[in-house]
PDBML (XML) file of the C-alpha atoms, coordinates in Angstrom:
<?xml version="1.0" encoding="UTF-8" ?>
<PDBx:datablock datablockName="MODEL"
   xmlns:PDBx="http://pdbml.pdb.org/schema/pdbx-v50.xsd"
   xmlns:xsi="http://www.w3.org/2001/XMLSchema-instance"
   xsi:schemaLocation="http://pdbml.pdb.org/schema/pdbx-v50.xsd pdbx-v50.xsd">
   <PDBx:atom_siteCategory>
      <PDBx:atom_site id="1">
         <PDBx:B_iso_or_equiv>0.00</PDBx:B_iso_or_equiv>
         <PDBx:Cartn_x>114.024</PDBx:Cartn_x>
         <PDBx:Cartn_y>97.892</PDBx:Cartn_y>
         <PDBx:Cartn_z>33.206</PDBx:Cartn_z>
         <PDBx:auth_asym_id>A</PDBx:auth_asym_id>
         <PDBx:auth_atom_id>CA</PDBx:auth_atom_id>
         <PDBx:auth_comp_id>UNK</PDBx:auth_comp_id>
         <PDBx:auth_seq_id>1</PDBx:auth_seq_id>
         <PDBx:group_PDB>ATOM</PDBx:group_PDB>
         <PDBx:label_alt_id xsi:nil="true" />
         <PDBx:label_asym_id>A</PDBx:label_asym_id>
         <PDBx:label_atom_id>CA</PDBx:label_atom_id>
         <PDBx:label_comp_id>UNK</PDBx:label_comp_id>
         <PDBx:label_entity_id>1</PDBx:label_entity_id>
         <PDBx:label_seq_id>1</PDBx:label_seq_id>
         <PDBx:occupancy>1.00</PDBx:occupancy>
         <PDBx:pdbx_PDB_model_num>1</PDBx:pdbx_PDB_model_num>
         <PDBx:type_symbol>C</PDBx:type_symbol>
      </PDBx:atom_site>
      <PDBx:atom_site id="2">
         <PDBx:B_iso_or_equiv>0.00</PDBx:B_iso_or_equiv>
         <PDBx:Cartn_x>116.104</PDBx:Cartn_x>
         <PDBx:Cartn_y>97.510</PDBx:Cartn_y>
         <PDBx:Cartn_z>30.138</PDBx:Cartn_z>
         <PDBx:auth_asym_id>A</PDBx:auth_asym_id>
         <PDBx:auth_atom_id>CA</PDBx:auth_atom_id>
         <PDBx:auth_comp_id>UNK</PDBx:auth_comp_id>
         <PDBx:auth_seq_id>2</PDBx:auth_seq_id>
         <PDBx:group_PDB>ATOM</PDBx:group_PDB>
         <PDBx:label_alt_id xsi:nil="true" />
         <PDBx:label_asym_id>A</PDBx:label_asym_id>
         <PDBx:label_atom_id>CA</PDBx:label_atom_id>
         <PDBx:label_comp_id>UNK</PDBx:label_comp_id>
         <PDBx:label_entity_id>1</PDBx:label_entity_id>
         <PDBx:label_seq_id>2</PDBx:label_seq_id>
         <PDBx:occupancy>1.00</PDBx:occupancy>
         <PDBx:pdbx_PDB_model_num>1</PDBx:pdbx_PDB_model_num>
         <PDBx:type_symbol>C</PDBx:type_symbol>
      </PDBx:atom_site>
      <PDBx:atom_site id="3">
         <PDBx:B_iso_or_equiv>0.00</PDBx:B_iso_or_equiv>
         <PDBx:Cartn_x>119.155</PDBx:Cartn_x>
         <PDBx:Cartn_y>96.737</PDBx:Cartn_y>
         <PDBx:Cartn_z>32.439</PDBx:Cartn_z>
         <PDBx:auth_asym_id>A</PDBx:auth_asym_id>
         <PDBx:auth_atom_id>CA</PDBx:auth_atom_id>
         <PDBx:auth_comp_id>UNK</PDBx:auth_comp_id>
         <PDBx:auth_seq_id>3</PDBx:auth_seq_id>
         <PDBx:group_PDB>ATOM</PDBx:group_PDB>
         <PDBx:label_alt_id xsi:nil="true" />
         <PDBx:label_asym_id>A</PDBx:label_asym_id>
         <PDBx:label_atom_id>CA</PDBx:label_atom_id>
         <PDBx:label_comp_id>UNK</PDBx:label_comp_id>
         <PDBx:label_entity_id>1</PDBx:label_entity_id>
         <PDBx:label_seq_id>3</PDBx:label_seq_id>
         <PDBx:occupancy>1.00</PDBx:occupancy>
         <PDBx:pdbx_PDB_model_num>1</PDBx:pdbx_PDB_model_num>
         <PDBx:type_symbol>C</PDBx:type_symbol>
      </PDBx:atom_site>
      <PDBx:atom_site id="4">
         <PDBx:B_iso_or_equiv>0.00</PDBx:B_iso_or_equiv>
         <PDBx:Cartn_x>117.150</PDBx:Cartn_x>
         <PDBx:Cartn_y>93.924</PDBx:Cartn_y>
         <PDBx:Cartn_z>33.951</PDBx:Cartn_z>
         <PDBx:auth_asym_id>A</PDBx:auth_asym_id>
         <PDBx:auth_atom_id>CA</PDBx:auth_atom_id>
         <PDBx:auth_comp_id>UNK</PDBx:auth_comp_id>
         <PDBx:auth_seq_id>4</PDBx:auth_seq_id>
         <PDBx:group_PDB>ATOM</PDBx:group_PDB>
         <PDBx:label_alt_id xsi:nil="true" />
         <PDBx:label_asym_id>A</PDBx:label_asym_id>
         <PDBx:label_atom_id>CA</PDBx:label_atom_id>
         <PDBx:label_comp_id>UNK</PDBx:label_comp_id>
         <PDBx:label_entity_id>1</PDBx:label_entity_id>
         <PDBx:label_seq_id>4</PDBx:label_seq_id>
         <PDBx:occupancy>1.00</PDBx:occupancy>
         <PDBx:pdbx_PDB_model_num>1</PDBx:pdbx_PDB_model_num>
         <PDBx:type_symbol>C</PDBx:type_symbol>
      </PDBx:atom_site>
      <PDBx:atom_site id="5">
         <PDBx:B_iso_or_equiv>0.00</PDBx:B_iso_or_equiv>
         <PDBx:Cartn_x>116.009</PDBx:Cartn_x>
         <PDBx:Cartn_y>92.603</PDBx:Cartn_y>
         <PDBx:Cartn_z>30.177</PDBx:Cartn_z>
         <PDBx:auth_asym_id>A</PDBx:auth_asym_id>
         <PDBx:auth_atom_id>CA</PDBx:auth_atom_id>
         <PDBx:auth_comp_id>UNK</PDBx:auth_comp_id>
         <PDBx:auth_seq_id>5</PDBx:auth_seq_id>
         <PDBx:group_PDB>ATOM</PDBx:group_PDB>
         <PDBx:label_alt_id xsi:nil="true" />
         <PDBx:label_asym_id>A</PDBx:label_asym_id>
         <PDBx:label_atom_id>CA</PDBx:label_atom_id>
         <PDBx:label_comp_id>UNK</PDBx:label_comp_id>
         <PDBx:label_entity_id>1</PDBx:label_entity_id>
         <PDBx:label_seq_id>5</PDBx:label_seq_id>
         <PDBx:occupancy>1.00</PDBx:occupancy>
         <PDBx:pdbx_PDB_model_num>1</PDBx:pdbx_PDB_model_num>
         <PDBx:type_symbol>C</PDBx:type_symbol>
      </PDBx:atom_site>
      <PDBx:atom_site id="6">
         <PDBx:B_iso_or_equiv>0.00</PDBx:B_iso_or_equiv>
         <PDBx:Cartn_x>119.433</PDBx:Cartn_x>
         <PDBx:Cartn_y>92.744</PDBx:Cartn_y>
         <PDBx:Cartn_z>29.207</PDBx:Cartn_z>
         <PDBx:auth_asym_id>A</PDBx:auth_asym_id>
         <PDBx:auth_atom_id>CA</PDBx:auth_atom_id>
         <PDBx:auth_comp_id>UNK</PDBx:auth_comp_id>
         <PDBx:auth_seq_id>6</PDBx:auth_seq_id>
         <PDBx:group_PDB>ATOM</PDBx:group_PDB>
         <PDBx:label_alt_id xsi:nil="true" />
         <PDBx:label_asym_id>A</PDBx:label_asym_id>
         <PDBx:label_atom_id>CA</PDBx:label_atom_id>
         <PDBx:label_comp_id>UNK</PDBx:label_comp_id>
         <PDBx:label_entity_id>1</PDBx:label_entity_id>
         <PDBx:label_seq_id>6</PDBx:label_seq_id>
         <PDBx:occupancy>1.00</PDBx:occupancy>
         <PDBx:pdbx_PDB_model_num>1</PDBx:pdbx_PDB_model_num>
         <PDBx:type_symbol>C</PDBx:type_symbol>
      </PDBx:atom_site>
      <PDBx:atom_site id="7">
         <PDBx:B_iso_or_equiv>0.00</PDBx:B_iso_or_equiv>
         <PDBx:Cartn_x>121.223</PDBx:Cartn_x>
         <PDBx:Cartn_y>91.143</PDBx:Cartn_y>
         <PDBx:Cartn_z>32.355</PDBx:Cartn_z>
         <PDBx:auth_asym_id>A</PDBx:auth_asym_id>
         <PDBx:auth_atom_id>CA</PDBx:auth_atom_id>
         <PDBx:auth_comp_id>UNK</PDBx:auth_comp_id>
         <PDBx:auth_seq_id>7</PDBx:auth_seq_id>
         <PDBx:group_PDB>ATOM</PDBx:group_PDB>
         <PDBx:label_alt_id xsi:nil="true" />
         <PDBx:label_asym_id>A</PDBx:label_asym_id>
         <PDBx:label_atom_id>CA</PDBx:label_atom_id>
         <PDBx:label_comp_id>UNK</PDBx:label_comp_id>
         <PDBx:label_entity_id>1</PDBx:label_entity_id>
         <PDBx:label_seq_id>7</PDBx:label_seq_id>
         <PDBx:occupancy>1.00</PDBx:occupancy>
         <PDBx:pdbx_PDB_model_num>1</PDBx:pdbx_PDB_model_num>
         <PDBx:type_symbol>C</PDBx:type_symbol>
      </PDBx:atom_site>
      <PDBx:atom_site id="8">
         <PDBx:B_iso_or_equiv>0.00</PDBx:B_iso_or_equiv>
         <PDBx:Cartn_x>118.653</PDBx:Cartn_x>
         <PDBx:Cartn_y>88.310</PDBx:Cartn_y>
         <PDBx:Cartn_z>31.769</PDBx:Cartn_z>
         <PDBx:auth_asym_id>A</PDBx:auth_asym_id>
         <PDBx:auth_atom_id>CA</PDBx:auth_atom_id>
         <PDBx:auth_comp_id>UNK</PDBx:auth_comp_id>
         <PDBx:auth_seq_id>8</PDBx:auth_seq_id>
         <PDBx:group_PDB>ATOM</PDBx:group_PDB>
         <PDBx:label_alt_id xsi:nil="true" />
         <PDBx:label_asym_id>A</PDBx:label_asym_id>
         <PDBx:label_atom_id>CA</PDBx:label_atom_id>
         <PDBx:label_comp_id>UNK</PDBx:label_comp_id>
         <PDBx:label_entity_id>1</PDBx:label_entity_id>
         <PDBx:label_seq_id>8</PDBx:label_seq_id>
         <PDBx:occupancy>1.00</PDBx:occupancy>
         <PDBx:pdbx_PDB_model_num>1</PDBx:pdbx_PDB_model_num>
         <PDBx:type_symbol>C</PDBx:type_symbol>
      </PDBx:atom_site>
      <PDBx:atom_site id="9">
         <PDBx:B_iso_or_equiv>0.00</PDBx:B_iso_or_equiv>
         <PDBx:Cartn_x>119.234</PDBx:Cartn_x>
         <PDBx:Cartn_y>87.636</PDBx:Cartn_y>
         <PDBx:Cartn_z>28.211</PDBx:Cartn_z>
         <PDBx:auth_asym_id>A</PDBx:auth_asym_id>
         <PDBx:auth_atom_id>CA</PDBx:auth_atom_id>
         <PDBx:auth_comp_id>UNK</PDBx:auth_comp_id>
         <PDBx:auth_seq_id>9</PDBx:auth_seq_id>
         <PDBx:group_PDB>ATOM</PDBx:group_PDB>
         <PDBx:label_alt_id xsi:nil="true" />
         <PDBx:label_asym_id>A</PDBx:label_asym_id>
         <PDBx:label_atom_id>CA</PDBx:label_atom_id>
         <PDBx:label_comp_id>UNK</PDBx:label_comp_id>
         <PDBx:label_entity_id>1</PDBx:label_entity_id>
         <PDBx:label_seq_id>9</PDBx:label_seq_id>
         <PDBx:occupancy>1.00</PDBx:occupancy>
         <PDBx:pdbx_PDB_model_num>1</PDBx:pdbx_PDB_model_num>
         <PDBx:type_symbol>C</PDBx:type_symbol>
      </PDBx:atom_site>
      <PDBx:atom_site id="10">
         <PDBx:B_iso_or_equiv>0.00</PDBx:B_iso_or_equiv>
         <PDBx:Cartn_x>115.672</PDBx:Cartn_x>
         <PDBx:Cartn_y>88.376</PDBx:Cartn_y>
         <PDBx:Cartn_z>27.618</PDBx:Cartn_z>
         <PDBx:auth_asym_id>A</PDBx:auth_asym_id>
         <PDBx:auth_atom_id>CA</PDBx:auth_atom_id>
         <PDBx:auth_comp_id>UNK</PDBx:auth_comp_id>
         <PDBx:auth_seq_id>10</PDBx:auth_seq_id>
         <PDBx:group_PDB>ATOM</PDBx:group_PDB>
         <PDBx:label_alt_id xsi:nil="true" />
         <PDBx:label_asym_id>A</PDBx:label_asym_id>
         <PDBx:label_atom_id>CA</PDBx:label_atom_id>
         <PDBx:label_comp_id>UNK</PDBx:label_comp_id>
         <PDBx:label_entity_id>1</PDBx:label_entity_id>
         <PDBx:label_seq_id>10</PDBx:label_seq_id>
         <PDBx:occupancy>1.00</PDBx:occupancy>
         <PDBx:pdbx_PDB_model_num>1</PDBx:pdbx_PDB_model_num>
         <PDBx:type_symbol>C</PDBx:type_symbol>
      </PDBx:atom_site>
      <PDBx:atom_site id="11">
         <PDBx:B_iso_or_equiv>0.00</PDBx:B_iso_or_equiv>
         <PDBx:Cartn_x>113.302</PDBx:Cartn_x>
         <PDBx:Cartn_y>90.839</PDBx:Cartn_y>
         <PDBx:Cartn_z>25.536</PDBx:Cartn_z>
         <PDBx:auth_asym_id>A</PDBx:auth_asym_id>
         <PDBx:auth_atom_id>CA</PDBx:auth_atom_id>
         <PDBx:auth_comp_id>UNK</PDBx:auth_comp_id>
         <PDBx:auth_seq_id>11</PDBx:auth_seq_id>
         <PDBx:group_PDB>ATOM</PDBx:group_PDB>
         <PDBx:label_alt_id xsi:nil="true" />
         <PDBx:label_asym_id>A</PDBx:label_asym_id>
         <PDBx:label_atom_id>CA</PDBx:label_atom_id>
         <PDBx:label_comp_id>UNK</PDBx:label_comp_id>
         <PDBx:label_entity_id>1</PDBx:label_entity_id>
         <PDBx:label_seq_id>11</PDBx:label_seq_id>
         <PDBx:occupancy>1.00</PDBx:occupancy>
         <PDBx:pdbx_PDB_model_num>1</PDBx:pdbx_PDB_model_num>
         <PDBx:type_symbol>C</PDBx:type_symbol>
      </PDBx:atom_site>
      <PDBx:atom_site id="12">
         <PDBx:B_iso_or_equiv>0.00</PDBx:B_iso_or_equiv>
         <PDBx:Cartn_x>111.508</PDBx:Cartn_x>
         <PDBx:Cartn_y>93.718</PDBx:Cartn_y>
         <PDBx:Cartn_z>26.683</PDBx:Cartn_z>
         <PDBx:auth_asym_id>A</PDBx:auth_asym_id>
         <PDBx:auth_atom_id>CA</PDBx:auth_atom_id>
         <PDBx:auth_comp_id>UNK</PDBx:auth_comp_id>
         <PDBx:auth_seq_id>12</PDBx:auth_seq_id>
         <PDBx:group_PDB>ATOM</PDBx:group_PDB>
         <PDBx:label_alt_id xsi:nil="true" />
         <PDBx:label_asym_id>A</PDBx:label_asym_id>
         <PDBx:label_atom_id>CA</PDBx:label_atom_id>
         <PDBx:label_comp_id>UNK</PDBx:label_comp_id>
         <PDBx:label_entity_id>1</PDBx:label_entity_id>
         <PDBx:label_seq_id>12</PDBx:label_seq_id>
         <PDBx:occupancy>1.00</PDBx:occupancy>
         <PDBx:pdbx_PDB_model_num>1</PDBx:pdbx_PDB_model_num>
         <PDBx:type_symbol>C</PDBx:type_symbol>
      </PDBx:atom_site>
      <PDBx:atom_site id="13">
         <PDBx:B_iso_or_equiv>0.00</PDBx:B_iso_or_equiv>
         <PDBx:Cartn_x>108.283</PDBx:Cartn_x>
         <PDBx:Cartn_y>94.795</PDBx:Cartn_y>
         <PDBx:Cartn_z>25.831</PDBx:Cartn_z>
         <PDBx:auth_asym_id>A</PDBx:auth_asym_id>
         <PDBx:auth_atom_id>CA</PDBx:auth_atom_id>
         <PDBx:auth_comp_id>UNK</PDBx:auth_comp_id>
         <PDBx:auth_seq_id>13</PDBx:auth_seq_id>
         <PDBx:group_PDB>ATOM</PDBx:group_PDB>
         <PDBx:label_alt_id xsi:nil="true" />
         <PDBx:label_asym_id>A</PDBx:label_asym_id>
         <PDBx:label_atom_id>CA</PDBx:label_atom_id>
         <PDBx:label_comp_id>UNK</PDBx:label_comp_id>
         <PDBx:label_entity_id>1</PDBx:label_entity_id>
         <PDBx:label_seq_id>13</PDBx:label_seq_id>
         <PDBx:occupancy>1.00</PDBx:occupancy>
         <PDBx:pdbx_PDB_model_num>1</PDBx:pdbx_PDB_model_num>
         <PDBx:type_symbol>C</PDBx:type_symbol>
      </PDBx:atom_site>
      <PDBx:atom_site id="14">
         <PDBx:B_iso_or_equiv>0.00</PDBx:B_iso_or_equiv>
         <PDBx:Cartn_x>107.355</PDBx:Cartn_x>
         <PDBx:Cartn_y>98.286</PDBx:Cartn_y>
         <PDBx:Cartn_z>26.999</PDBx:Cartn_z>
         <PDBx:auth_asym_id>A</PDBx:auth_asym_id>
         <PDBx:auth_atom_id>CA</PDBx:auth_atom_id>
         <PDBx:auth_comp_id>UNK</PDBx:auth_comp_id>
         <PDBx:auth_seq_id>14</PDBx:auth_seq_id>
         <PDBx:group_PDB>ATOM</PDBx:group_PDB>
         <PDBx:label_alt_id xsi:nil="true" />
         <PDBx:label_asym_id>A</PDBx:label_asym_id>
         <PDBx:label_atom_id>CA</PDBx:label_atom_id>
         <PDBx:label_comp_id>UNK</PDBx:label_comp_id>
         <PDBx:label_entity_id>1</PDBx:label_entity_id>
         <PDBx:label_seq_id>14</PDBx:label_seq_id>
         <PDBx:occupancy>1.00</PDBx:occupancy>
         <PDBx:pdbx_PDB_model_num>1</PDBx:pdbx_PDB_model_num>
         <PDBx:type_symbol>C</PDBx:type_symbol>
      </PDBx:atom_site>
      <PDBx:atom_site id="15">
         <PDBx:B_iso_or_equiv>0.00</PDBx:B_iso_or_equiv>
         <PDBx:Cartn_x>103.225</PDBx:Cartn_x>
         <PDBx:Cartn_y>98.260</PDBx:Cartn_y>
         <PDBx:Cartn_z>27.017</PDBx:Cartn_z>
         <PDBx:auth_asym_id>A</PDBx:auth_asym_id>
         <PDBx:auth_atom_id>CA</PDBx:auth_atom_id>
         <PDBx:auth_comp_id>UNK</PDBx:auth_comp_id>
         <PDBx:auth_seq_id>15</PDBx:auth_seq_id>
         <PDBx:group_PDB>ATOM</PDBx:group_PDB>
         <PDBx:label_alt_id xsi:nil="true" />
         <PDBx:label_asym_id>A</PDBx:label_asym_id>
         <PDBx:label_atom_id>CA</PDBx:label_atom_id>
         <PDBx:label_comp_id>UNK</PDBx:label_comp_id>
         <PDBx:label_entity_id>1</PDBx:label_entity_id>
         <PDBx:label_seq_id>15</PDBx:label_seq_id>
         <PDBx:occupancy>1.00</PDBx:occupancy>
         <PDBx:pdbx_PDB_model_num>1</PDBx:pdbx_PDB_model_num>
         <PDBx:type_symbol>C</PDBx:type_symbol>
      </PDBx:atom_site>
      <PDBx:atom_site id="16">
         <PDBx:B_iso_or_equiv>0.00</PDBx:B_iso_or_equiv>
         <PDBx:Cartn_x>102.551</PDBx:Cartn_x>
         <PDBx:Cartn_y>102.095</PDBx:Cartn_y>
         <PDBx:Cartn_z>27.350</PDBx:Cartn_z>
         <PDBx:auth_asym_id>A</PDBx:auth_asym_id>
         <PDBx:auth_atom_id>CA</PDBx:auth_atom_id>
         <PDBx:auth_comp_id>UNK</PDBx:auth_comp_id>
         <PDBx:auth_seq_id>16</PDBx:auth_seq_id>
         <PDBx:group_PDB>ATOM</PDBx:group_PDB>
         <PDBx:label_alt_id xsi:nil="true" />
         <PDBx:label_asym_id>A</PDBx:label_asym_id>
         <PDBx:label_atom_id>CA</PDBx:label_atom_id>
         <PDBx:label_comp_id>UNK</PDBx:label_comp_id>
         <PDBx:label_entity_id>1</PDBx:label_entity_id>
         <PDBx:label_seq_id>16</PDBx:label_seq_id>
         <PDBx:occupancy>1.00</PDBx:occupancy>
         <PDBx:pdbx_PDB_model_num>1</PDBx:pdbx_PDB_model_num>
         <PDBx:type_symbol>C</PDBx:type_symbol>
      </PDBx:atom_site>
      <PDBx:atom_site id="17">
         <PDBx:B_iso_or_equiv>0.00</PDBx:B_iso_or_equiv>
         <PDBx:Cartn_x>98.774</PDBx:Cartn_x>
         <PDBx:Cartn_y>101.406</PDBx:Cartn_y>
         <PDBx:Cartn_z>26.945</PDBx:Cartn_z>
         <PDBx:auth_asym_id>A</PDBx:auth_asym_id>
         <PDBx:auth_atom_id>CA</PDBx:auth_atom_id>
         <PDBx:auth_comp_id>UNK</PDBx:auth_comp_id>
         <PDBx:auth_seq_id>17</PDBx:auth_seq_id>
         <PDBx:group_PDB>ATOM</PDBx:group_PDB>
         <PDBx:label_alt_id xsi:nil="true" />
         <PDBx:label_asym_id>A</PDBx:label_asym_id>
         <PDBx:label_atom_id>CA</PDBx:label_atom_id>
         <PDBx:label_comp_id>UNK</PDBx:label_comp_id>
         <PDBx:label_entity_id>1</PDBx:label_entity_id>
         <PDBx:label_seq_id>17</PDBx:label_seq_id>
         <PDBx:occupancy>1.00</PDBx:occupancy>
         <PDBx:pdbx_PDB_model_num>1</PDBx:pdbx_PDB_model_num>
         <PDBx:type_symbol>C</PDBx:type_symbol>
      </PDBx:atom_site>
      <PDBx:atom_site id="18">
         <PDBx:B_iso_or_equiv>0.00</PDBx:B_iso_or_equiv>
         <PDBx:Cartn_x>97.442</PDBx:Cartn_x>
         <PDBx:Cartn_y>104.298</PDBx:Cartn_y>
         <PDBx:Cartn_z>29.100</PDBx:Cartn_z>
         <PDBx:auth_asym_id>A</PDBx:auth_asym_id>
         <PDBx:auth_atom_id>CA</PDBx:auth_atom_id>
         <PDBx:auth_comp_id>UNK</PDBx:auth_comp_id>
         <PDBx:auth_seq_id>18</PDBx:auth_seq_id>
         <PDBx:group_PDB>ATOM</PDBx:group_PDB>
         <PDBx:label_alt_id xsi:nil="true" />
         <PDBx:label_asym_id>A</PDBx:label_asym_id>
         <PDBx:label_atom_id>CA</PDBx:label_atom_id>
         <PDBx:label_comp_id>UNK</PDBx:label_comp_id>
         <PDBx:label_entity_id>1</PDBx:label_entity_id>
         <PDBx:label_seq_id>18</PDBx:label_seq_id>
         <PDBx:occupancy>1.00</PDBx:occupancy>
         <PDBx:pdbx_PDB_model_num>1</PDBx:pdbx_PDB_model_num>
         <PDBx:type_symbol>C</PDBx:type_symbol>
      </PDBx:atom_site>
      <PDBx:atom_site id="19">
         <PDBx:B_iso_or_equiv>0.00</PDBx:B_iso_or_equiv>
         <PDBx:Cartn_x>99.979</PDBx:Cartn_x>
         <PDBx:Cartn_y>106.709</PDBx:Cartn_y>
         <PDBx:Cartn_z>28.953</PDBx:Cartn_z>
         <PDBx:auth_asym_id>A</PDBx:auth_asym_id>
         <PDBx:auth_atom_id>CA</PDBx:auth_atom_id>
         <PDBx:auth_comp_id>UNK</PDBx:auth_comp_id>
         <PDBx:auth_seq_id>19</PDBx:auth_seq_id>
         <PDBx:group_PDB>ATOM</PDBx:group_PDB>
         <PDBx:label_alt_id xsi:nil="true" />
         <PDBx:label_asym_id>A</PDBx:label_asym_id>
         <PDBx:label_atom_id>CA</PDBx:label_atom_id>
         <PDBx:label_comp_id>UNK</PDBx:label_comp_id>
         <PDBx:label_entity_id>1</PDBx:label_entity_id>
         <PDBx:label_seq_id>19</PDBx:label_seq_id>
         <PDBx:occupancy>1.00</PDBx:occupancy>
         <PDBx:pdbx_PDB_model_num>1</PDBx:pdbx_PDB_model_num>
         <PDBx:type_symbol>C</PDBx:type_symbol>
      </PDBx:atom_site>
      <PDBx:atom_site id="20">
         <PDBx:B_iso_or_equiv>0.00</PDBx:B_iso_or_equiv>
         <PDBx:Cartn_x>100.343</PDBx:Cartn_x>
         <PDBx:Cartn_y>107.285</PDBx:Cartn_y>
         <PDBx:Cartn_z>24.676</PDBx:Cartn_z>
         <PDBx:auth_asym_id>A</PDBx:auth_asym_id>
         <PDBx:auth_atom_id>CA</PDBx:auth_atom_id>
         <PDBx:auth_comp_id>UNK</PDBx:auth_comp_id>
         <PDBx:auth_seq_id>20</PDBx:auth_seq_id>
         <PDBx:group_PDB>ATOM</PDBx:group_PDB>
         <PDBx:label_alt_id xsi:nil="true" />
         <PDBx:label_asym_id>A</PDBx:label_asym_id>
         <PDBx:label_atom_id>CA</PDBx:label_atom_id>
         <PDBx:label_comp_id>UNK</PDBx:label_comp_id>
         <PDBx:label_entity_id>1</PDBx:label_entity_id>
         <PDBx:label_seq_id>20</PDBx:label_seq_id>
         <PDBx:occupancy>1.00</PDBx:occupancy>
         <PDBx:pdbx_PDB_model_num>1</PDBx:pdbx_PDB_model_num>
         <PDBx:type_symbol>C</PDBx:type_symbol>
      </PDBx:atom_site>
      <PDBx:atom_site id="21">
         <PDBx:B_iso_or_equiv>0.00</PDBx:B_iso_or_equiv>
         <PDBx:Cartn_x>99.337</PDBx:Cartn_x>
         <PDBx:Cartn_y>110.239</PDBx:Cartn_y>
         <PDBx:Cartn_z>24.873</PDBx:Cartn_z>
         <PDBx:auth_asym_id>A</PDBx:auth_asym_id>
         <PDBx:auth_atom_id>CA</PDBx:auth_atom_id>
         <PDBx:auth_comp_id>UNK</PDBx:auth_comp_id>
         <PDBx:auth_seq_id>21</PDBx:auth_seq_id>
         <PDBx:group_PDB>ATOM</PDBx:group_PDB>
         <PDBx:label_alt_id xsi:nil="true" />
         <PDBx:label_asym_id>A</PDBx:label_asym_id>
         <PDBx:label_atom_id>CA</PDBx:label_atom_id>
         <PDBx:label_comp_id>UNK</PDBx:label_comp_id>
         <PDBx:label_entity_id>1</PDBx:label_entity_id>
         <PDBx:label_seq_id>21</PDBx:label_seq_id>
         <PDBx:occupancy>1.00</PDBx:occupancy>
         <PDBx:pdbx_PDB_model_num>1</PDBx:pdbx_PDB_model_num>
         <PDBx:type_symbol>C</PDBx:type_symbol>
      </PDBx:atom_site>
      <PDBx:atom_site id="22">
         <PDBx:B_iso_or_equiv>0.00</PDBx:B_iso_or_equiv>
         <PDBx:Cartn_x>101.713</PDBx:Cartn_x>
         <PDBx:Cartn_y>111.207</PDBx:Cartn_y>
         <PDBx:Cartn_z>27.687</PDBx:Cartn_z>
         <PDBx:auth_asym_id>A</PDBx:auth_asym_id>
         <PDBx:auth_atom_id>CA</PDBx:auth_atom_id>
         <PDBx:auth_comp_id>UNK</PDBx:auth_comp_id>
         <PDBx:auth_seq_id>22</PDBx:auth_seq_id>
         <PDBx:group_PDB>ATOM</PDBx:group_PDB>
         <PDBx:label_alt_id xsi:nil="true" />
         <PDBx:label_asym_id>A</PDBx:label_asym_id>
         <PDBx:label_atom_id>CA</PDBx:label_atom_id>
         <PDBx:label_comp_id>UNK</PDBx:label_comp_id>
         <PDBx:label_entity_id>1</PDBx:label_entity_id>
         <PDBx:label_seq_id>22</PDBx:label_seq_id>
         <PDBx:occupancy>1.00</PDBx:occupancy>
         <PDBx:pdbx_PDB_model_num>1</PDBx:pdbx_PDB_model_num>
         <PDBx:type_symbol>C</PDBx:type_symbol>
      </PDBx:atom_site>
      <PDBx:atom_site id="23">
         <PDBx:B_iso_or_equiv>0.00</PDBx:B_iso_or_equiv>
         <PDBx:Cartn_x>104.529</PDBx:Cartn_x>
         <PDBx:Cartn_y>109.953</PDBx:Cartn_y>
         <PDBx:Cartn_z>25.238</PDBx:Cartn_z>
         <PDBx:auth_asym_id>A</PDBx:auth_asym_id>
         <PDBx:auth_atom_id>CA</PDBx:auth_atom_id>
         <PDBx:auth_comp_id>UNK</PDBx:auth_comp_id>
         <PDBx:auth_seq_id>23</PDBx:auth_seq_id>
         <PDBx:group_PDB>ATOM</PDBx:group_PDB>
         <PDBx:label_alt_id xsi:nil="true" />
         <PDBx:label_asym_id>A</PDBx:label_asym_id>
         <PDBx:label_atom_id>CA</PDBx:label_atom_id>
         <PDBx:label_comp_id>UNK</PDBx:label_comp_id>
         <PDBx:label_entity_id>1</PDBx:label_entity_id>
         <PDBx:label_seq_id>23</PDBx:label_seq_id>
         <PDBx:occupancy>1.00</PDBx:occupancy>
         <PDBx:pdbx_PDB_model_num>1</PDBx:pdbx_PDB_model_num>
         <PDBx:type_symbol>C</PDBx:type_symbol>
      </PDBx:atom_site>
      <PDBx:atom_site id="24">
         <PDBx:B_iso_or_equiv>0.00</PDBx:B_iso_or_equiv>
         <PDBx:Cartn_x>103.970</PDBx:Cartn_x>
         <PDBx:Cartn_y>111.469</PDBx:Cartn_y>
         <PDBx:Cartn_z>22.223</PDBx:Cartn_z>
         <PDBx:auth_asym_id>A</PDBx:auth_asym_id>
         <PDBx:auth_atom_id>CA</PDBx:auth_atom_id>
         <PDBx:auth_comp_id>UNK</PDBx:auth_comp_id>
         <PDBx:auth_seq_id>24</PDBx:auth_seq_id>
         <PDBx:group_PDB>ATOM</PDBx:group_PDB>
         <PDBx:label_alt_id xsi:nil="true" />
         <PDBx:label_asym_id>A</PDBx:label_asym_id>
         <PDBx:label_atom_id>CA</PDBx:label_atom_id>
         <PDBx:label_comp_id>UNK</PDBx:label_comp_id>
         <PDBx:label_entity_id>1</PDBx:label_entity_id>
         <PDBx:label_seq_id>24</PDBx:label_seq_id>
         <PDBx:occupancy>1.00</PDBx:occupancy>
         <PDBx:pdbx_PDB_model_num>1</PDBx:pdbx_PDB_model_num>
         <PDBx:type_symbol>C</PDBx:type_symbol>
      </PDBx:atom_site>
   </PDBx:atom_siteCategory>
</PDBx:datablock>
C-alpha cells in the first residue's frame, strides 16, 4: 500500500483500529 502512496505522490495513513493489539 505504501508503493501505491508513494507512486501517487500522496500520504498514507495506516488506521490499525481493530487490530492494536495484534500489532503490539
Amino acid at each position: 500500500i505504501q508503493d501505491a502512496a508513494d507512486a501517487a505522490d500522496a500520504y498514507h495513513l495506516a488506521d490499525i483500529a481493530h487490530i492494536t493489539g495484534l500489532v503490539a
